[in-house]
N, C-alpha and C. Protein backbone atom coordinates (compact mmCIF):
# COMPACT_ATOMS: atom_id res chain seq x y z
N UNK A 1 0.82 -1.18 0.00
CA UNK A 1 0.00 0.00 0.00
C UNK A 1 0.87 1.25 0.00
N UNK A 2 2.30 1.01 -0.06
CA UNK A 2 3.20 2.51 0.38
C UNK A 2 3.37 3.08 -1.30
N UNK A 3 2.51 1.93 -1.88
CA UNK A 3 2.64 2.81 -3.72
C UNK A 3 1.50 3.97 -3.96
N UNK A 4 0.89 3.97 -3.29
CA UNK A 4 0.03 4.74 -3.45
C UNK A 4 0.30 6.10 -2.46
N UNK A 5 -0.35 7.06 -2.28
CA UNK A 5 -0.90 8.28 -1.66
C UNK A 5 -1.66 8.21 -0.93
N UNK A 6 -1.57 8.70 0.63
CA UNK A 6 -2.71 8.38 1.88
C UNK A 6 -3.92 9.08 1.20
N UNK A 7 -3.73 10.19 0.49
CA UNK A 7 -5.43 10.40 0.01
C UNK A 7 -6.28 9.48 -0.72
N UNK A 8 -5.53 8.21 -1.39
CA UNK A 8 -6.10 6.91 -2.22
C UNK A 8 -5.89 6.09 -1.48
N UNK A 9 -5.79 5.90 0.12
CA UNK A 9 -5.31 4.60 0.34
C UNK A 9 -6.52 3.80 0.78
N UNK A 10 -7.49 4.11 0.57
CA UNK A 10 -9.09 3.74 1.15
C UNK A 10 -9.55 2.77 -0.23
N UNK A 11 -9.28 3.65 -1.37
CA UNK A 11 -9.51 3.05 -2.80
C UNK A 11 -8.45 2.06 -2.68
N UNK A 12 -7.39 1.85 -2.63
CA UNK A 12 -6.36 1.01 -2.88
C UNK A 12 -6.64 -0.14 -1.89
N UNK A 13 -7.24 0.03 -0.53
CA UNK A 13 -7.25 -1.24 0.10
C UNK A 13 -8.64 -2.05 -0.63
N UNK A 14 -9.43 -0.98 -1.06
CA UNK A 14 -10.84 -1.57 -1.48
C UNK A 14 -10.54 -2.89 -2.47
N UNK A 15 -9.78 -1.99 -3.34
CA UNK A 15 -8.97 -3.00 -4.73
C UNK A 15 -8.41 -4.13 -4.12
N UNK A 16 -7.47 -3.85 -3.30
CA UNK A 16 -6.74 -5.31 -2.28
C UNK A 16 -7.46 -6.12 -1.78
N UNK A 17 -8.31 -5.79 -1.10
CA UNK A 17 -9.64 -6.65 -0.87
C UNK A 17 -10.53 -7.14 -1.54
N UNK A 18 -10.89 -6.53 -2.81
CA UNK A 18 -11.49 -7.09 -3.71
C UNK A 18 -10.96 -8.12 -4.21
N UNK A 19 -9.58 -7.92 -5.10
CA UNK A 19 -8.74 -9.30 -5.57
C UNK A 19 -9.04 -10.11 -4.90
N UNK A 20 -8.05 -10.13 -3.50
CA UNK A 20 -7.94 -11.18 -2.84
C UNK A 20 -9.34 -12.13 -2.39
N UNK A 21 -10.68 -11.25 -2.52
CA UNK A 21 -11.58 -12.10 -2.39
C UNK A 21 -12.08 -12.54 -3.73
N UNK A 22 -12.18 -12.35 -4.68
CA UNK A 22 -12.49 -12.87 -5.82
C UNK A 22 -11.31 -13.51 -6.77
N UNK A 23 -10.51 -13.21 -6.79
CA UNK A 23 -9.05 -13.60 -7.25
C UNK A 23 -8.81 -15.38 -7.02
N UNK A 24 -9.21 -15.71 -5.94
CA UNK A 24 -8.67 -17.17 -5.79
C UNK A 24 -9.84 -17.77 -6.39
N UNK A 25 -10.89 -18.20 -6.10
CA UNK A 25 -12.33 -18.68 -6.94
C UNK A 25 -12.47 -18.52 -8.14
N UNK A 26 -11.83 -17.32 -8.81
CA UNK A 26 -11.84 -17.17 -10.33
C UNK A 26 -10.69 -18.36 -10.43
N UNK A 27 -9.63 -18.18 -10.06
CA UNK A 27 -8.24 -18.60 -10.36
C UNK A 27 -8.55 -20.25 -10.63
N UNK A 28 -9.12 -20.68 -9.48
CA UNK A 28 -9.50 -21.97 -9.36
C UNK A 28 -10.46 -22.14 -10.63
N UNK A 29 -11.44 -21.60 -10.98
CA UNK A 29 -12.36 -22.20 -12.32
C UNK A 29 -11.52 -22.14 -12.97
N UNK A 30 -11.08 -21.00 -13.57
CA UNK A 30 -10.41 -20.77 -15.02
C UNK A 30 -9.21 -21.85 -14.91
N UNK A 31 -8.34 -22.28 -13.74
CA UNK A 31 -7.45 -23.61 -13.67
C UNK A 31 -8.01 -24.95 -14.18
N UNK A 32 -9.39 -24.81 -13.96
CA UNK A 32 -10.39 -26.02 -14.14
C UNK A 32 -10.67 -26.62 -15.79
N UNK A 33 -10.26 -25.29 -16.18
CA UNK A 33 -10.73 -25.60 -17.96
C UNK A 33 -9.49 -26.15 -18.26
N UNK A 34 -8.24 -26.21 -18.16
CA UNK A 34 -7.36 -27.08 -18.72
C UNK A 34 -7.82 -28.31 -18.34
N UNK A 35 -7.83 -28.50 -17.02
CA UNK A 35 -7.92 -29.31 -16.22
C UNK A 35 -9.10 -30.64 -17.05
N UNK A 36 -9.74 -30.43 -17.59
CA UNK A 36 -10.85 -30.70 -18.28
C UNK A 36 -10.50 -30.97 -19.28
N UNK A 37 -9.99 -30.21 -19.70
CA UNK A 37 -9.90 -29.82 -21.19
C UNK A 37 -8.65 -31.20 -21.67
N UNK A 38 -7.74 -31.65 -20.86
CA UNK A 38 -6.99 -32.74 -20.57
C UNK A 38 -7.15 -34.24 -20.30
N UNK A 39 -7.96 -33.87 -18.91
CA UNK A 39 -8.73 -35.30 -19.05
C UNK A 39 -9.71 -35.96 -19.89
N UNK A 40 -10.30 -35.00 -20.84
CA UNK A 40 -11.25 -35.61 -21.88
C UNK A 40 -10.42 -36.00 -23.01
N UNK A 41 -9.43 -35.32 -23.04
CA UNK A 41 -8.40 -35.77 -24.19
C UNK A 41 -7.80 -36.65 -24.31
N UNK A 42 -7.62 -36.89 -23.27
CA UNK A 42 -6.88 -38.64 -22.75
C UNK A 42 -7.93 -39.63 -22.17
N UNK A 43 -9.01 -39.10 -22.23
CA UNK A 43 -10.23 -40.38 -21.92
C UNK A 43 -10.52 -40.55 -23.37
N UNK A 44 -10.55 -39.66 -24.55
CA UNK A 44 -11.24 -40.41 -25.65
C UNK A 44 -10.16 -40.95 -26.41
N UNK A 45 -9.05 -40.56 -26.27
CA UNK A 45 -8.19 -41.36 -26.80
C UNK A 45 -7.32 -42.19 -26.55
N UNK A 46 -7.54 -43.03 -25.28
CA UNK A 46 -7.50 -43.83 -24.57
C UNK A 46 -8.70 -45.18 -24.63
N UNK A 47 -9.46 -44.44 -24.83
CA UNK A 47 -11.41 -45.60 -24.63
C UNK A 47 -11.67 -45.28 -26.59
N UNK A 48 -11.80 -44.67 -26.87
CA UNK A 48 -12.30 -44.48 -28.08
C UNK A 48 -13.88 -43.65 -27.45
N UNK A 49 -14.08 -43.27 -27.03
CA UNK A 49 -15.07 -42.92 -26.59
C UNK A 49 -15.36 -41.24 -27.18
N UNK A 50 -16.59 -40.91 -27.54
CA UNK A 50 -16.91 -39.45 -27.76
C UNK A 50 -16.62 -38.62 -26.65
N UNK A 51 -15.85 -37.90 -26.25
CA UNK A 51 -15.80 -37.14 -25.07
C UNK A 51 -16.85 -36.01 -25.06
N UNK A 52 -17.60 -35.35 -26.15
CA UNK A 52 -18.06 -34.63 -26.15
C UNK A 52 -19.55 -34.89 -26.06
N UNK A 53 -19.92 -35.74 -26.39
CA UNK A 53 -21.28 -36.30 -25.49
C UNK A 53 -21.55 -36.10 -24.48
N UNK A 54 -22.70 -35.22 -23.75
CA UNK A 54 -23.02 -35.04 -22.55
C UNK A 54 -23.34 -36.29 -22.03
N UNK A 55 -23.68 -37.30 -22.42
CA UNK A 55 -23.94 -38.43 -21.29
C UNK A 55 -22.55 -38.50 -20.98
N UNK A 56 -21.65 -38.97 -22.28
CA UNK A 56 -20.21 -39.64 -21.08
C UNK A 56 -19.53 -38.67 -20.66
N UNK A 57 -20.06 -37.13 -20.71
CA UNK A 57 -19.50 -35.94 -19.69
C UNK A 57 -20.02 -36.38 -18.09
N UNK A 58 -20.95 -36.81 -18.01
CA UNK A 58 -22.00 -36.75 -17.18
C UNK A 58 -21.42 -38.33 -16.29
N UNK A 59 -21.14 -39.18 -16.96
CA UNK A 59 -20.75 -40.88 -16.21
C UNK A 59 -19.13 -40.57 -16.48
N UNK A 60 -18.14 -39.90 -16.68
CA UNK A 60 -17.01 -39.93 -16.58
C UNK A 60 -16.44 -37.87 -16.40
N UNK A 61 -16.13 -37.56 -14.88
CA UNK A 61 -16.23 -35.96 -14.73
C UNK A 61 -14.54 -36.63 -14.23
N UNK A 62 -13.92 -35.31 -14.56
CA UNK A 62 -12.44 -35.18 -14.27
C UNK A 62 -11.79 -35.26 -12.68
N UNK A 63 -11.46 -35.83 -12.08
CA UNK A 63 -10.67 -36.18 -10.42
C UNK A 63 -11.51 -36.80 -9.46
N UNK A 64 -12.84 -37.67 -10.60
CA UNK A 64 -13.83 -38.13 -10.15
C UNK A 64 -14.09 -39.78 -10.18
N UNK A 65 -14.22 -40.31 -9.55
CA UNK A 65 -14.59 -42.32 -9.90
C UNK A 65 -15.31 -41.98 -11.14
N UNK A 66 -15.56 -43.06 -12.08
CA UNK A 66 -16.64 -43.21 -13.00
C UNK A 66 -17.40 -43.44 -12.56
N UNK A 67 -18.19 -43.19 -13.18
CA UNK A 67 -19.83 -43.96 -13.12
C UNK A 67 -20.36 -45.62 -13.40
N UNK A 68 -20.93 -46.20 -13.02
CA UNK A 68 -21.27 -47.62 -12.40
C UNK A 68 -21.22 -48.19 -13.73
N UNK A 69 -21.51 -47.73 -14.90
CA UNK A 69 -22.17 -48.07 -16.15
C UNK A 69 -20.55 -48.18 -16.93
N UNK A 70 -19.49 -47.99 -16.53
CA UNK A 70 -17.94 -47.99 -17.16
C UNK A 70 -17.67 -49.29 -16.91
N UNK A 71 -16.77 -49.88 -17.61
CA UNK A 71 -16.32 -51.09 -18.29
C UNK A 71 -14.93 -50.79 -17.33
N UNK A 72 -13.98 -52.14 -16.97
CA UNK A 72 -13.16 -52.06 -16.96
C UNK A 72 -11.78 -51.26 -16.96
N UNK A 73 -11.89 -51.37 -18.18
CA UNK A 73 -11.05 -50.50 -19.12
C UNK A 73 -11.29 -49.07 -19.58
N UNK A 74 -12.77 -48.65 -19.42
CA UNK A 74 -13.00 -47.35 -18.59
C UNK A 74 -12.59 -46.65 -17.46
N UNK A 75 -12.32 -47.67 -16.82
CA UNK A 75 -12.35 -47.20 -15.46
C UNK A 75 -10.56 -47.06 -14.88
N UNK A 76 -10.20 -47.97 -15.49
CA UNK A 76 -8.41 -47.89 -15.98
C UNK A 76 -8.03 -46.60 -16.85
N UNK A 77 -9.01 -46.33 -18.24
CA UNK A 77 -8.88 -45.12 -18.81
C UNK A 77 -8.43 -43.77 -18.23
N UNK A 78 -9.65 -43.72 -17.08
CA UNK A 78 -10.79 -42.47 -16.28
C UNK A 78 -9.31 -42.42 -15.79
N UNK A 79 -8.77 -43.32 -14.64
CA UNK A 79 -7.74 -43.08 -13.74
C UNK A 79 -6.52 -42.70 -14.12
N UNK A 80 -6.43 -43.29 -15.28
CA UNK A 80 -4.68 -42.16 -15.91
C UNK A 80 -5.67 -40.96 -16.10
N UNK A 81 -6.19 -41.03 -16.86
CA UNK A 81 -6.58 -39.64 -17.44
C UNK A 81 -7.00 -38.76 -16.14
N UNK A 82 -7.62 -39.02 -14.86
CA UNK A 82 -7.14 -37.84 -14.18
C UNK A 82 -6.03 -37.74 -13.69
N UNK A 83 -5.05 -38.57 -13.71
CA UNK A 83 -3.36 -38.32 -13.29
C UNK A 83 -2.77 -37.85 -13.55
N UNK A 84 -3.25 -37.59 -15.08
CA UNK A 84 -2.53 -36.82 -15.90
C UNK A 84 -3.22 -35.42 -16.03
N UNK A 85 -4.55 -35.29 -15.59
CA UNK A 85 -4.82 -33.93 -15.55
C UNK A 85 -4.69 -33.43 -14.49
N UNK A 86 -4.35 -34.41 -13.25
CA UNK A 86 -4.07 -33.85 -11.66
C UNK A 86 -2.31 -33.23 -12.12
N UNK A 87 -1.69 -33.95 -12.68
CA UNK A 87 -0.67 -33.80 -13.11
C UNK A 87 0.26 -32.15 -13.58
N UNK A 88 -1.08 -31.69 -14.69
CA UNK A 88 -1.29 -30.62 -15.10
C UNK A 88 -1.49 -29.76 -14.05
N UNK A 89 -2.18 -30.09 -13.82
CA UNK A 89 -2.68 -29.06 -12.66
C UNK A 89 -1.91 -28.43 -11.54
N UNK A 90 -0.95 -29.17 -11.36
CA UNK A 90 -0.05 -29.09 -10.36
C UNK A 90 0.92 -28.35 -11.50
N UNK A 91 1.60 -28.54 -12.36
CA UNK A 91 2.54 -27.75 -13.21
C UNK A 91 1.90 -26.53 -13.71
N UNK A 92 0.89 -26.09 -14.01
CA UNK A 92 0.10 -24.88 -13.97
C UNK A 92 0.00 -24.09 -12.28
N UNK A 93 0.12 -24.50 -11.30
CA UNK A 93 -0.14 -23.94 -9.86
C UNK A 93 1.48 -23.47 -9.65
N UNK A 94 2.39 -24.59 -10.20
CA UNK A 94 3.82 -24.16 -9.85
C UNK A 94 4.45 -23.12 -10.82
N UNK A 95 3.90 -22.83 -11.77
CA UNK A 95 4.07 -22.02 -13.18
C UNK A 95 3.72 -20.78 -12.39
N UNK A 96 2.35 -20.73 -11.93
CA UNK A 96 1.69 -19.35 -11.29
C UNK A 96 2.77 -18.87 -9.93
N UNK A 97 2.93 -19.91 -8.79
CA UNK A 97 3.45 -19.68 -8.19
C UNK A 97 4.85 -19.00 -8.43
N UNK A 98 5.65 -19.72 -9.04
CA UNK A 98 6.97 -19.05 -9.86
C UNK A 98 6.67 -17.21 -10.52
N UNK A 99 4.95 -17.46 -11.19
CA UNK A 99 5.20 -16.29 -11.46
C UNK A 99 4.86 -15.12 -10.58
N UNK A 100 4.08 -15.56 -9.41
CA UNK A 100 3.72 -14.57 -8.35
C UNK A 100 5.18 -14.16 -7.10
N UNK A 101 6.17 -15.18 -7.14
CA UNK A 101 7.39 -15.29 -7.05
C UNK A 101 7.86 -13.90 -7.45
N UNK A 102 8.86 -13.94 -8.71
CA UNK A 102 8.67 -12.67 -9.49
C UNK A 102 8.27 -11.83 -9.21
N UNK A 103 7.07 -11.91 -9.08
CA UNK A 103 6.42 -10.43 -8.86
C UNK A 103 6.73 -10.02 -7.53
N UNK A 104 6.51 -10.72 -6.38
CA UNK A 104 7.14 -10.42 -5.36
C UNK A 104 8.43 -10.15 -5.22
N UNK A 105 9.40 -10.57 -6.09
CA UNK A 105 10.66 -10.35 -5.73
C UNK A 105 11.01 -8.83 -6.53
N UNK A 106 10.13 -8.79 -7.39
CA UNK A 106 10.68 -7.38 -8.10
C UNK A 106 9.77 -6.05 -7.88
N UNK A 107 8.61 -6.89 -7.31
CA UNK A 107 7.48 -5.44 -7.07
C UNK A 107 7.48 -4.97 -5.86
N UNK A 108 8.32 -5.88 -4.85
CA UNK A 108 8.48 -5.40 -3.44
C UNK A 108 9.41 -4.78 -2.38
N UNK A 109 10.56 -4.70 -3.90
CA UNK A 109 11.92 -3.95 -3.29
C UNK A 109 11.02 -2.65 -3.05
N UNK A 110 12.26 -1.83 -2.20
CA UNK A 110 12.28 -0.91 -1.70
C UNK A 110 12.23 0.26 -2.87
N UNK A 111 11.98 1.52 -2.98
CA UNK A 111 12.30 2.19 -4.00
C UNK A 111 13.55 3.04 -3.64
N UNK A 112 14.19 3.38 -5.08
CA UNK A 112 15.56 4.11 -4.92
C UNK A 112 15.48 5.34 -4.40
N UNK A 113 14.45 6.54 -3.75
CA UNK A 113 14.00 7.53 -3.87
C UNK A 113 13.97 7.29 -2.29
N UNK A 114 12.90 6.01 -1.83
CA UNK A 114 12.58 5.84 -0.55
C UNK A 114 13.79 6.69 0.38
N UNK A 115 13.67 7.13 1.57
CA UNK A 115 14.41 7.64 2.98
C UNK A 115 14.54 6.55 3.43
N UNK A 116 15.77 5.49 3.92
CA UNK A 116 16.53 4.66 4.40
C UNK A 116 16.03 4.27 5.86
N UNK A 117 15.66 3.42 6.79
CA UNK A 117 15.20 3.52 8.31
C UNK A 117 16.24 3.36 9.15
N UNK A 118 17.52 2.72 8.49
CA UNK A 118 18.96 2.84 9.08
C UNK A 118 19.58 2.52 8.18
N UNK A 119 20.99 2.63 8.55
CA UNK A 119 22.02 2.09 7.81
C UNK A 119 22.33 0.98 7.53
N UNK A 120 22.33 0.19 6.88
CA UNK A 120 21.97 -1.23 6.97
C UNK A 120 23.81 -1.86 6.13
N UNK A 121 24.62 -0.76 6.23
CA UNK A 121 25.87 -1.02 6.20
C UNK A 121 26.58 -0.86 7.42
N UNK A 122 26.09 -0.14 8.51
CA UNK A 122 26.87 -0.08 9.56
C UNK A 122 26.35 -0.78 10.69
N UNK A 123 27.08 -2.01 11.66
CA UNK A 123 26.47 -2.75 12.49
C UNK A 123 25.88 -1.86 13.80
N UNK A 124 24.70 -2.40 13.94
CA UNK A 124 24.26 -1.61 14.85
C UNK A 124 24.85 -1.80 16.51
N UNK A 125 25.15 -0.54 16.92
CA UNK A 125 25.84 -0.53 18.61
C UNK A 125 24.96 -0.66 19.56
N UNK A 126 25.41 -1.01 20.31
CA UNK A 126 24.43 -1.41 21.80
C UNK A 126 24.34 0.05 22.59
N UNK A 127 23.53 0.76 22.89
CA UNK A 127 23.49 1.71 23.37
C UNK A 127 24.39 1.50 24.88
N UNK A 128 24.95 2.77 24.98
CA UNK A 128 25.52 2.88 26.41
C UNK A 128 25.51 2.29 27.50
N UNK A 129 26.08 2.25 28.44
CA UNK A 129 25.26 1.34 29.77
C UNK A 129 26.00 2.30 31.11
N UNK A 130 25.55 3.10 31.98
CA UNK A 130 25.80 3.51 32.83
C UNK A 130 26.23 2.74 33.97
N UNK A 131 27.86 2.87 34.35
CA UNK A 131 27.99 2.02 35.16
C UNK A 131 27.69 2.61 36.67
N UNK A 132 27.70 1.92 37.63
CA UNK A 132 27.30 2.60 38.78
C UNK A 132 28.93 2.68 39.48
N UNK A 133 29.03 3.55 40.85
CA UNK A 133 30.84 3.26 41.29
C UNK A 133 30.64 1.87 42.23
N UNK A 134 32.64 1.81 42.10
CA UNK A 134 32.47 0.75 42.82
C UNK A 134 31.91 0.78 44.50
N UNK A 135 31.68 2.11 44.80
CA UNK A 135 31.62 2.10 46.41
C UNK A 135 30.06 1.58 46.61
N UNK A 136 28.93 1.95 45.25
CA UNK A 136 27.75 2.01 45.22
C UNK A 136 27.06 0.71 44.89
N UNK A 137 28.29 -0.04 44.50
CA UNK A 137 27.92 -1.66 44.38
C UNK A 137 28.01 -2.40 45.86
N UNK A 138 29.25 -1.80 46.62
CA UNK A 138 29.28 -2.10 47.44
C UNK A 138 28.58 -2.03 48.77
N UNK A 139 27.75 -1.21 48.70
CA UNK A 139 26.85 -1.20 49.80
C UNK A 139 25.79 -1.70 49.25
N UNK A 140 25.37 -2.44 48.35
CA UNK A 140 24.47 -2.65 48.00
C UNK A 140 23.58 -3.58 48.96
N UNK A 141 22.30 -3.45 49.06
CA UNK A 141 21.57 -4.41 50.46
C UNK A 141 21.50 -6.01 50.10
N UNK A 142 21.62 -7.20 50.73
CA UNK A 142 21.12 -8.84 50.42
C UNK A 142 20.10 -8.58 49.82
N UNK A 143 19.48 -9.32 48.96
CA UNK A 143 18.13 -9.32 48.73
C UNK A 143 17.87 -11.29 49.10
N UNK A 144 17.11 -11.66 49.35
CA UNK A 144 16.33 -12.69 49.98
C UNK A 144 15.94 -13.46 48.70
N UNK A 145 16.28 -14.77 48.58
CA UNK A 145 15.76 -15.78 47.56
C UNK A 145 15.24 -16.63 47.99
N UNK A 146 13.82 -16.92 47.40
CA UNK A 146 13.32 -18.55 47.92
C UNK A 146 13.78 -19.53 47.20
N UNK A 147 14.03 -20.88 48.09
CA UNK A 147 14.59 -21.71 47.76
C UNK A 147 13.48 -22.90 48.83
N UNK A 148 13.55 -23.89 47.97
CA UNK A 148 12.95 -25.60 48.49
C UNK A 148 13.75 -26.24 48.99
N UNK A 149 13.42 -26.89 50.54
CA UNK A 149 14.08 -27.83 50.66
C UNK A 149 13.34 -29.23 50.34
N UNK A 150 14.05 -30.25 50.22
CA UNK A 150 13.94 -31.08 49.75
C UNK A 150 13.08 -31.90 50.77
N UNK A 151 12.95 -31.90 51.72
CA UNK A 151 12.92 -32.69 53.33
C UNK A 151 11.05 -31.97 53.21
N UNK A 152 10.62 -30.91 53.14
CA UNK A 152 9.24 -30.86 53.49
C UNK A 152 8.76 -29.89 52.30
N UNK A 153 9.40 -29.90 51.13
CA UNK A 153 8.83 -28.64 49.81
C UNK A 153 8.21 -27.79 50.65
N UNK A 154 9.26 -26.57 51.83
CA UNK A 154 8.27 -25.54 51.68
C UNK A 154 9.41 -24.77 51.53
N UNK A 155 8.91 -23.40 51.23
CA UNK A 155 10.29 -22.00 50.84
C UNK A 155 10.40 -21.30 51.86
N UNK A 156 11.93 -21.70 51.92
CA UNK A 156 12.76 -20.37 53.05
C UNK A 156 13.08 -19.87 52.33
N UNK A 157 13.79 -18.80 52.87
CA UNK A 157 14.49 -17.93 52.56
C UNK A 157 15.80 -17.55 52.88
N UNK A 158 16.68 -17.36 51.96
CA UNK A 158 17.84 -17.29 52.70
C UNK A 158 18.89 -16.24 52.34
N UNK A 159 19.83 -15.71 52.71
CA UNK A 159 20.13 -14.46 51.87
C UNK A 159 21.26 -15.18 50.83
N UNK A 160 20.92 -13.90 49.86
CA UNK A 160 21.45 -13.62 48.81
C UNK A 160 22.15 -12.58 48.64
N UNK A 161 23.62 -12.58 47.65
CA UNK A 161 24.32 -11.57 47.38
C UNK A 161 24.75 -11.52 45.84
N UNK A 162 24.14 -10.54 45.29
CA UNK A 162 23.85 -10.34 43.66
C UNK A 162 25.45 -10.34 43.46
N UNK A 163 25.80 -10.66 41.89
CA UNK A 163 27.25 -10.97 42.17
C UNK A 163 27.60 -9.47 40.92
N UNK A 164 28.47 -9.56 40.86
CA UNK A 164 28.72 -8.14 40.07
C UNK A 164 29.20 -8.73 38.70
């Protein structure tokens, strides 16, 4: 959102929100037509079968069992042929991914113009640490630690001397 102007940034999240809710559900159908478009290709030329017949659309659907009315060798058909369109499918998701990759790697640098938030060449120092004197360590008071004994688990207390 830092591409835009705070006076558009209301419109710009609208858009972000929009994609992202319609963006994956489209993505998924329109993935679906290869997807299809594959397994019928390798069911009819595999079976000899019309793929384009709505009945054997209807008794043979793509990442699906056949239908009761398939032969054998239908049903051997059906199963490469969605393996090979599950197949697809997966090399089309890794294609996208690779290319949303990309885009992230080149649409999300920083810009050359941007103001820097540190130096990211010089290691960063530990801020200061005020030491106290040694006379002021030295009077310092016991402070009291509980501790268990072993014999009845209950807590005494016993003194303590913080170590420097």
């Amino acid at each position: 959102m830092g591409s835009i102007s705070g006076r558009f940034s209301g419109i710009g999240s609208a858009i972000n929100n929009s994609i992202s809710r319609v963006g994956q559900p489209l993505l998924g159908a329109l993935i679906f037509i290869p997807i299809s478009a594959a397994y019928y290709a390798s069911l009819g030329s595999a079976t000899g079968l019309d793929t384009s017949d709505p009945a054997i659309r209807r008794a043979f659907q793509p990442l699906n069992p056949p239908g009761a009315t398939a032969t054998a060798d239908q049903v051997v058909a059906s199963n490469l042929a969605s393996i090979e369109a599950f197949h697809l499918a997966m090399l089309v998701c890794a294609g996208l991914l690779a290319i949303g990759a990309a885009v992230s790697w080149y649409g999300l640098r920083e810009r050359g113009g941007a103001p820097a938030t540190a130096d990211r060449s010089a290691p960063a120092e530990a801020p200061a640490r005020a030491e106290a004197p040694a006379a002021a360590r030295a009077d310092t008071p016991t402070t009291a630690r509980a501790t268990t004994t072993t014999a009845d688990k209950t807590p005494s207390t016993e003194p303590h001397q913080p170590t420097a």
